[in-house]
C-alpha atoms as a PDB file:
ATOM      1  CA  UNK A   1     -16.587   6.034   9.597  1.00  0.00           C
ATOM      2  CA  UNK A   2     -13.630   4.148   8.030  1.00  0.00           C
ATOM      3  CA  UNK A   3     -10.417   4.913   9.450  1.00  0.00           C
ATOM      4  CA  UNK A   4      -6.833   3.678   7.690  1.00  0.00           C
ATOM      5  CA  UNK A   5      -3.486   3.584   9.381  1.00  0.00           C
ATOM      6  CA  UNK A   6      -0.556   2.941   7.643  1.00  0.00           C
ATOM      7  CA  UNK A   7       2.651   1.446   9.215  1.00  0.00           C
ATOM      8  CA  UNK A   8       6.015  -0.058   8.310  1.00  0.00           C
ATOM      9  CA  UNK A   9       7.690   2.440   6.989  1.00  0.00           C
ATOM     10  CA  UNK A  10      11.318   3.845   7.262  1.00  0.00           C
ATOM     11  CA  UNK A  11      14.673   4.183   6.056  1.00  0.00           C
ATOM     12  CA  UNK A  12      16.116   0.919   4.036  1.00  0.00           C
ATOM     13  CA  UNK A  13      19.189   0.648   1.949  1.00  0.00           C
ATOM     14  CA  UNK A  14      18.759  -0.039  -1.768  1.00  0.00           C
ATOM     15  CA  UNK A  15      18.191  -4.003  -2.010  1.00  0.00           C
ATOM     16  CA  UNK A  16      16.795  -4.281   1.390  1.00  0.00           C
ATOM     17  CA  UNK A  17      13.616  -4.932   2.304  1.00  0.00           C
ATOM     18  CA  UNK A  18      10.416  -3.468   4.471  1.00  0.00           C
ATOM     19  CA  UNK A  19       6.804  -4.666   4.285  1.00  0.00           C
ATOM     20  CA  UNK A  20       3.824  -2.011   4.805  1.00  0.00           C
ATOM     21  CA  UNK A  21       0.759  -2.552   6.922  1.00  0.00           C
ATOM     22  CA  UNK A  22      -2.658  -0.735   7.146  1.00  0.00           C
ATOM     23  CA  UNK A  23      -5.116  -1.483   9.581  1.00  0.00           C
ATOM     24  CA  UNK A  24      -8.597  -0.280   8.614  1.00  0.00           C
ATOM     25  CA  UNK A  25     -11.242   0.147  11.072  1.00  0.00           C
ATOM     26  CA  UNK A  26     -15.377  -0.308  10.599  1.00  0.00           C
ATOM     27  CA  UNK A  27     -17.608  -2.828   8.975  1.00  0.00           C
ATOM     28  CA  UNK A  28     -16.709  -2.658   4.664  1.00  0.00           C
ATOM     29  CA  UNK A  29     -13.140  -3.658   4.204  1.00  0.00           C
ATOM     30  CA  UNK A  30     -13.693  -7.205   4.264  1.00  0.00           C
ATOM     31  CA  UNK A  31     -15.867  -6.824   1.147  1.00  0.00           C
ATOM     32  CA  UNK A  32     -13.591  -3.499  -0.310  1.00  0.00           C
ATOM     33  CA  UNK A  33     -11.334  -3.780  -2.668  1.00  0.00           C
ATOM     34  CA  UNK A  34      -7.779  -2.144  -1.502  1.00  0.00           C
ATOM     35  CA  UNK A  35      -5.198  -0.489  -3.175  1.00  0.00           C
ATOM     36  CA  UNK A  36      -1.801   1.314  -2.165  1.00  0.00           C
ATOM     37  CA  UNK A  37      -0.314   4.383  -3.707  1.00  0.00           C
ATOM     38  CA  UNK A  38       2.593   6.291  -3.173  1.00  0.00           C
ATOM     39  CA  UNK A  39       3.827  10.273  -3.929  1.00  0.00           C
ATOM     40  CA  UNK A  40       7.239  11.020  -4.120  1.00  0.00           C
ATOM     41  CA  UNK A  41       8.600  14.603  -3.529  1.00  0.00           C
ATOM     42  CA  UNK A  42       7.808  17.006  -6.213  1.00  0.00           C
ATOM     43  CA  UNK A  43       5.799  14.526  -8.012  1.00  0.00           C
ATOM     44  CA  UNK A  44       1.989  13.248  -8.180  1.00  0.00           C
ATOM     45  CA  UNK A  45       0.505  10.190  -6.570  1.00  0.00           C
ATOM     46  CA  UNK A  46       0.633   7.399  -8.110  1.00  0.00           C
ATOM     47  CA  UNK A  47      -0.522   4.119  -7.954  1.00  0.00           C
ATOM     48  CA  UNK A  48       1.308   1.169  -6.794  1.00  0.00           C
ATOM     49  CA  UNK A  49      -1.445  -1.904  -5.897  1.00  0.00           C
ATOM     50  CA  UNK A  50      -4.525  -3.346  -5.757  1.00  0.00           C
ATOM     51  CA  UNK A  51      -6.418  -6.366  -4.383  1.00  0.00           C
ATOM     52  CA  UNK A  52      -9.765  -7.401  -4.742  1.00  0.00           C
ATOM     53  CA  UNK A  53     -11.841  -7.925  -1.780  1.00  0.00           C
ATOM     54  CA  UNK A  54     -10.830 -11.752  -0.909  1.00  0.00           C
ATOM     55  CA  UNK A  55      -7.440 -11.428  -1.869  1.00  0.00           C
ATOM     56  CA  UNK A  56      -8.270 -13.373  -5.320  1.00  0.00           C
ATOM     57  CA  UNK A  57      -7.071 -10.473  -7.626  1.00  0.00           C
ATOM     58  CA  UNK A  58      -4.209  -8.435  -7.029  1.00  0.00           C
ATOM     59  CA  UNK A  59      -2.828  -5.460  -9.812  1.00  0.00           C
ATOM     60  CA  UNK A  60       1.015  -4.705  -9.583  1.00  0.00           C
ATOM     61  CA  UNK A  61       2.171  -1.398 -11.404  1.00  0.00           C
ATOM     62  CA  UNK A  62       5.026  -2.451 -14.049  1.00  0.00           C
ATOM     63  CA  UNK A  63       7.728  -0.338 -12.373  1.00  0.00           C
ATOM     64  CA  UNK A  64       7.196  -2.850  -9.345  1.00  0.00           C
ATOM     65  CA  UNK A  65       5.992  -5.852 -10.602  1.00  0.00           C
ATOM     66  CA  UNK A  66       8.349  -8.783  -8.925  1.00  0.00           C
ATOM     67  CA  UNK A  67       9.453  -6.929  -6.456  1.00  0.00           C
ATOM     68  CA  UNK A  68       6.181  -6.059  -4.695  1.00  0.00           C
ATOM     69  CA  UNK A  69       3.131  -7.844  -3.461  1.00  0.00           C
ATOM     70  CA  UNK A  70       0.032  -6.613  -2.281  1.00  0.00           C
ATOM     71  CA  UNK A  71      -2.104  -9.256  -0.209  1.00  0.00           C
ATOM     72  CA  UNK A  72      -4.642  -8.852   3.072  1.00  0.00           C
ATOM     73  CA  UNK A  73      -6.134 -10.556   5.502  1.00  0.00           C
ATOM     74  CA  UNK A  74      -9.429  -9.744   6.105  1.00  0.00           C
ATOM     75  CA  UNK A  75      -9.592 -11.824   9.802  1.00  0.00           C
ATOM     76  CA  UNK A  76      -7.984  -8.229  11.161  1.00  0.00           C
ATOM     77  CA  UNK A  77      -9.017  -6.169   8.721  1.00  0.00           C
ATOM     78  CA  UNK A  78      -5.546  -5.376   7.159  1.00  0.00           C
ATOM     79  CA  UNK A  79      -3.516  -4.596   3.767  1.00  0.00           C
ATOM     80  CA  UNK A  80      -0.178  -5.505   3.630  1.00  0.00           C
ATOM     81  CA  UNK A  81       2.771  -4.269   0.740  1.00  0.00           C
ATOM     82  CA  UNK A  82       5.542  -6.431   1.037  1.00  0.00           C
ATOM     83  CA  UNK A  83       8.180  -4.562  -0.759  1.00  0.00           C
ATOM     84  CA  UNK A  84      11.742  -6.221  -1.798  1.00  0.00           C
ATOM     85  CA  UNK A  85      14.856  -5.618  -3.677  1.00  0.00           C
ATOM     86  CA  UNK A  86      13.585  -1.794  -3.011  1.00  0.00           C
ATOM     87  CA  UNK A  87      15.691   1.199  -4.981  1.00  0.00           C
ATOM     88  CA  UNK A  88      16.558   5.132  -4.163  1.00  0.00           C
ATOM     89  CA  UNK A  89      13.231   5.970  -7.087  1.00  0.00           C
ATOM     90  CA  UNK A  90      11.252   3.912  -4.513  1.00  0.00           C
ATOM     91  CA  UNK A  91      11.373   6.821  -2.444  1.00  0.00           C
ATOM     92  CA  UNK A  92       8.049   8.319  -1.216  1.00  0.00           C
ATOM     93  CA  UNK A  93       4.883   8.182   0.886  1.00  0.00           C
ATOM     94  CA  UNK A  94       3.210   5.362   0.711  1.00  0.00           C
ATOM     95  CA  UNK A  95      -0.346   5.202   1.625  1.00  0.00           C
ATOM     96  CA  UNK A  96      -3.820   2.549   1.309  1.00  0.00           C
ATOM     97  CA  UNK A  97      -6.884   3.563   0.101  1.00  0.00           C
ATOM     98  CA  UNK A  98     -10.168   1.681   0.117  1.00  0.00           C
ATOM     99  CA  UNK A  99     -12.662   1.559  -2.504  1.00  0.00           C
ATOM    100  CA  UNK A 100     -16.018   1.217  -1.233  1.00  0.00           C
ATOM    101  CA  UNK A 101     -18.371   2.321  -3.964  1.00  0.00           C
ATOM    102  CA  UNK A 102     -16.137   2.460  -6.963  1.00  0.00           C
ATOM    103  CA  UNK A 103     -13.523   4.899  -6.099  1.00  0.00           C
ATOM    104  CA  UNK A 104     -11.427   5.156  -3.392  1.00  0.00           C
ATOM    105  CA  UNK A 105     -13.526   6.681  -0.591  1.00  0.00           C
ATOM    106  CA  UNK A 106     -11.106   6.255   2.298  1.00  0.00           C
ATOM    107  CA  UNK A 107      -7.698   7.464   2.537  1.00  0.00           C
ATOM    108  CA  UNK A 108      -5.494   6.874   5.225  1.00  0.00           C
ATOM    109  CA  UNK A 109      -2.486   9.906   6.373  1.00  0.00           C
ATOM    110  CA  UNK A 110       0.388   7.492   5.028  1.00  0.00           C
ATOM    111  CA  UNK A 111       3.840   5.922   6.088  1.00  0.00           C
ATOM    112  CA  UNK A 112       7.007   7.404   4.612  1.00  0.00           C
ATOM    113  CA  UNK A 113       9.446   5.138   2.734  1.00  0.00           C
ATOM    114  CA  UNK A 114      13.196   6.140   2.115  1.00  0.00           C
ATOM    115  CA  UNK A 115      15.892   4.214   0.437  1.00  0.00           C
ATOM    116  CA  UNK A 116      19.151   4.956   0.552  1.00  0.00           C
ATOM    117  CA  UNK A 117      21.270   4.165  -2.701  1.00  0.00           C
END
């Protein structure tokens, strides 16, 4: 059973910076692709990043793209969102998901991101 826990989170002024981790645990992530998402209040999930399974691919939603980067390292099986010059609509859960089998399979509970304007 794959388990994902999301870290990192927490409460950053607009500009500043914070940089998500998720640790997943059993035997696939080293050959799943990962992705994070996030879901603001009121609003639906959405996604944010992805990264192929050696880190040779990565996918960068437009409202992010230069300010974000998704990368991993598969040694201890973990996803990392580095997230910079962050801004109040920013604002939300954040949370990894692993695709095993061509969809997301695994879901992990999330870390909550607020930024302050």
């Amino acid at each position: 059973q794959v388990q994902l826990v999301e870290s990192g989170g927490g409460l950053v002024q607009a500009g500043g910076s914070l940089r998500l981790s998720c640790v997943a645990s059993g035997l696939t992530f080293s050959t799943a692709a990962m992705a994070w998402f996030r879901q603001a209040p009121g609003k639906e999930r959405e996604f944010v990043a992805a990264i192929n399974w050696n880190g040779g691919t990565t996918y960068v939603e437009d409202s992010v793209k230069g300010r974000f980067t998704i990368s991993r390292d598969n040694a201890i099986n973990t996803v990392y969102l580095q997230m910079n010059s962050l801004r109040p609509e920013d604002t939300a859960i954040y949370s990894c998901a692993e695709d095993v089998s061509g969809d997301y399979d695994y879901w992990g509970l999330g870390t909550q991101v607020t930024v302050s304007s």
